[in-house]
C-alpha atoms as a PDB file:
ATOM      1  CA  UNK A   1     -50.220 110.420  -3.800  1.00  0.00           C
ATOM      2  CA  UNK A   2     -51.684 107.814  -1.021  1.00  0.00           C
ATOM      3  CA  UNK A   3     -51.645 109.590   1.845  1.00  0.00           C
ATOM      4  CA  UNK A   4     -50.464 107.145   4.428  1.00  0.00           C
ATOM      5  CA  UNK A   5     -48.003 105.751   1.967  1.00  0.00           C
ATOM      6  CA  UNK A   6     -46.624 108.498   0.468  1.00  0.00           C
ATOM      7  CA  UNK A   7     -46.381 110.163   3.651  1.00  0.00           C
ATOM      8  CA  UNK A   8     -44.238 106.775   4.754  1.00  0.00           C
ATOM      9  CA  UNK A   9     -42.163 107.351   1.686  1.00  0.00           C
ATOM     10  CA  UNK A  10     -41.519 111.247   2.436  1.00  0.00           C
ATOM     11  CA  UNK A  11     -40.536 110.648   5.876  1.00  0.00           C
ATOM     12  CA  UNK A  12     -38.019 107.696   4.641  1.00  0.00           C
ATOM     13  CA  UNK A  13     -36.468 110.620   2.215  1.00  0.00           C
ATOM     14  CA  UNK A  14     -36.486 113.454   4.951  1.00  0.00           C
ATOM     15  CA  UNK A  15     -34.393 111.190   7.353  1.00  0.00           C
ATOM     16  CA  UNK A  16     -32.276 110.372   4.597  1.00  0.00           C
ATOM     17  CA  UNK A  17     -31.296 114.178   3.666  1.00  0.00           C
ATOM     18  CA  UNK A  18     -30.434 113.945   7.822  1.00  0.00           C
ATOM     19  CA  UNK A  19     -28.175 111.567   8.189  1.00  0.00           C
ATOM     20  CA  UNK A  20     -27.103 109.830   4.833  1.00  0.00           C
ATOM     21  CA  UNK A  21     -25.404 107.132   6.032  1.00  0.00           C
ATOM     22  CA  UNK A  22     -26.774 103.837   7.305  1.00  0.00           C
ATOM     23  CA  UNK A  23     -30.315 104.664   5.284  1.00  0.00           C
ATOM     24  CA  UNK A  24     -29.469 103.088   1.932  1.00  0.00           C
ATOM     25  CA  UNK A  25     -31.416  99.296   3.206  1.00  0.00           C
ATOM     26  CA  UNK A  26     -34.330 101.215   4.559  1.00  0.00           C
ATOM     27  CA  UNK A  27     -34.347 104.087   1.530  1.00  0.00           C
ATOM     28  CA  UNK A  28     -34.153 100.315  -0.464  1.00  0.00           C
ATOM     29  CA  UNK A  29     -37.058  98.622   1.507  1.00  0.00           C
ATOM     30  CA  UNK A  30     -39.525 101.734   2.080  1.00  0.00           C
ATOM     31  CA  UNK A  31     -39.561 104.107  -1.098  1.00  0.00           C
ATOM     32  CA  UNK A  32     -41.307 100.840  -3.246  1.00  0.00           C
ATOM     33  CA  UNK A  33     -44.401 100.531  -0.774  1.00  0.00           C
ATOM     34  CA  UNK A  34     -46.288 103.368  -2.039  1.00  0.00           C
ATOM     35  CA  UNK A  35     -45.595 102.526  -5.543  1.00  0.00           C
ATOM     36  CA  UNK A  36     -46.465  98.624  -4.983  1.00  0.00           C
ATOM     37  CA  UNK A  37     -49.728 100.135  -2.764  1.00  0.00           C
ATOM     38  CA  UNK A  38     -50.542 102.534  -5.835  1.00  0.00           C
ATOM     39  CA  UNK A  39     -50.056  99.039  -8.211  1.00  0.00           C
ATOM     40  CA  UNK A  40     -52.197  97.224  -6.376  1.00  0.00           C
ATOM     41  CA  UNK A  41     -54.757  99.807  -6.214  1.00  0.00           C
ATOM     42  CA  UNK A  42     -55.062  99.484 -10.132  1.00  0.00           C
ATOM     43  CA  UNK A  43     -55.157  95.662 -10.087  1.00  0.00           C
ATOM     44  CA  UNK A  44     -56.791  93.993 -12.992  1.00  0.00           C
ATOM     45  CA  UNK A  45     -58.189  91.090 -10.937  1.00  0.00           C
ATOM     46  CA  UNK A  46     -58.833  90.375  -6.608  1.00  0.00           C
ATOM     47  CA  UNK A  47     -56.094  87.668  -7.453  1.00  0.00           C
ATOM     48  CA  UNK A  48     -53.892  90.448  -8.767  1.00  0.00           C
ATOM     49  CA  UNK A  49     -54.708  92.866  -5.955  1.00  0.00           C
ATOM     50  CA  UNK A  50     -53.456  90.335  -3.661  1.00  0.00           C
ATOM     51  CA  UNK A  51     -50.658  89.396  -5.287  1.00  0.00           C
ATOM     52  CA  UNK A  52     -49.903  92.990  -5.380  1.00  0.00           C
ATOM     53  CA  UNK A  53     -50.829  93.815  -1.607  1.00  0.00           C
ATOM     54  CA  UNK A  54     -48.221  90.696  -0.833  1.00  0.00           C
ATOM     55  CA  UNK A  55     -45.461  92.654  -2.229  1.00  0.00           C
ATOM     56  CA  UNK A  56     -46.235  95.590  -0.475  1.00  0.00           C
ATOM     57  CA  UNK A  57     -46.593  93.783   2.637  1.00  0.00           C
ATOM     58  CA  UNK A  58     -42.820  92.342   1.811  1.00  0.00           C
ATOM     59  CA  UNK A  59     -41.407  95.610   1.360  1.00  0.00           C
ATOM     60  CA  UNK A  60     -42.862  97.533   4.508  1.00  0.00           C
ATOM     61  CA  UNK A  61     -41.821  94.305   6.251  1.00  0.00           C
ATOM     62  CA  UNK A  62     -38.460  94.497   5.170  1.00  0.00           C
ATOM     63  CA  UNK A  63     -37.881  98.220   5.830  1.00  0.00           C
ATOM     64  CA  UNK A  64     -39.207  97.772   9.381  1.00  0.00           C
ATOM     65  CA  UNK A  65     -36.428  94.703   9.655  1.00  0.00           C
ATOM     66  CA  UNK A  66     -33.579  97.122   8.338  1.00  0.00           C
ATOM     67  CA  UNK A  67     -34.918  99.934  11.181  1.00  0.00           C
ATOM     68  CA  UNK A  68     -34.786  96.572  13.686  1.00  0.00           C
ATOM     69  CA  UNK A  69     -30.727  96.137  12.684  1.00  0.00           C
ATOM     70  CA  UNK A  70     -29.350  99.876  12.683  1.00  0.00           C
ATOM     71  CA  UNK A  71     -31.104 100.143  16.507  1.00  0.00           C
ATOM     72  CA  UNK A  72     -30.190  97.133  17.452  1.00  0.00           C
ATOM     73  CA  UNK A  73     -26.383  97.717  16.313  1.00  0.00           C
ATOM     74  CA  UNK A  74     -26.943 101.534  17.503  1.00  0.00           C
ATOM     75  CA  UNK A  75     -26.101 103.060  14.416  1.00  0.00           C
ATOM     76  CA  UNK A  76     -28.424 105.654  14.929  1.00  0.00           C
ATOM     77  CA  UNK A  77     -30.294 107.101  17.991  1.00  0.00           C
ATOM     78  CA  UNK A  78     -33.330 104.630  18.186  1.00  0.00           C
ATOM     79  CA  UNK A  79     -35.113 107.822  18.725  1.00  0.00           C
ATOM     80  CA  UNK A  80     -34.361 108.867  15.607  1.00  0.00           C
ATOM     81  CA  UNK A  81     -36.350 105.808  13.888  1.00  0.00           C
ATOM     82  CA  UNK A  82     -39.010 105.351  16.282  1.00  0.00           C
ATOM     83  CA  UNK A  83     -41.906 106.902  15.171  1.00  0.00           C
ATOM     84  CA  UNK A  84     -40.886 105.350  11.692  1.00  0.00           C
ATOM     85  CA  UNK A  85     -40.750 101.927  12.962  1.00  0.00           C
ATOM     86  CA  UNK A  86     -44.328 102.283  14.690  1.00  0.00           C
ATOM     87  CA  UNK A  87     -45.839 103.679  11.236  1.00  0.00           C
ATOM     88  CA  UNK A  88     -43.817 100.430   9.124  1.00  0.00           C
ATOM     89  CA  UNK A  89     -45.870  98.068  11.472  1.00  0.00           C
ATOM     90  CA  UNK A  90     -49.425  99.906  11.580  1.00  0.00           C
ATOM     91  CA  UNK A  91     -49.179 100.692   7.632  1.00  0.00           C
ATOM     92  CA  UNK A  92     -47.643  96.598   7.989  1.00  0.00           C
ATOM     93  CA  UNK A  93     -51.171  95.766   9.908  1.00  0.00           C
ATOM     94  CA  UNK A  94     -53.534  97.277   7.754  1.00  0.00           C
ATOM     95  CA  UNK A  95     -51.976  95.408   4.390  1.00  0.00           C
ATOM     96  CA  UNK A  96     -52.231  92.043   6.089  1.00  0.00           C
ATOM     97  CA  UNK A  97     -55.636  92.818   7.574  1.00  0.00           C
ATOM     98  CA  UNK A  98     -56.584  94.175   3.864  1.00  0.00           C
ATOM     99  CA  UNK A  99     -55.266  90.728   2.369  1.00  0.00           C
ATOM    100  CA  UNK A 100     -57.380  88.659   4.356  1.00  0.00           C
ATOM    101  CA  UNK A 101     -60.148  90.926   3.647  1.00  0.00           C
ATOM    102  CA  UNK A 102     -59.631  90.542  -0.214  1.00  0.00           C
ATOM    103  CA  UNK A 103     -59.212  86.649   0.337  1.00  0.00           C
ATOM    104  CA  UNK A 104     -61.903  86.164   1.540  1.00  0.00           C
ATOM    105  CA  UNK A 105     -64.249  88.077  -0.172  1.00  0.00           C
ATOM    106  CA  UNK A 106     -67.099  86.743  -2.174  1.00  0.00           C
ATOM    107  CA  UNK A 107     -66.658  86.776  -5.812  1.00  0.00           C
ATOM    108  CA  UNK A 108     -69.437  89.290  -7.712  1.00  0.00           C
END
């Protein structure tokens, strides 16, 4: 298993078993970035690896938007998704930087 990734994903699942309600968006948004990152990982092409990192960018983007809306309606102690929102945007900062790494690449 990745270990940032995975990690993200075990975390999402450990808060879940917590408090069940008001996780299904997040459990939605944040289980498929480790799979996507373990997709793109066994790309077939940079253009595929890309296309592949997008997604995963997507995903962790959209969990970190479903954290945004249960704090911001207080559905849950912000403290409780804190350190979870801070990992969706540095795992969310490290995709992006590793797209425009693979973009701009030279071909071999």
């Amino acid at each position: 298993m990745n270990s940032e990734f995975g990690s993200f994903a075990q975390w999402i699942f450990a808060q879940k078993r917590r408090c069940s309600r008001n996780w299904t968006a997040i459990v939605g948004a944040g289980t498929p970035v480790g799979g996507n990152y373990r997709a793109a990982a066994r790309a077939k092409s940079r253009a595929d690896f890309v296309a592949k990192l997008g997604i995963v960018e997507e995903e962790c983007d959209e969990a970190a938007y479903w954290m945004e809306v249960i704090m911001a309606l207080k559905l849950l102690k912000p403290s409780r998704l804190a350190k979870l929102h801070v990992e969706a945007g540095e795992l969310l900062a490290i995709i992006v930087a590793s797209i425009k790494t693979a973009r701009r690449a030279p071909r071999s």
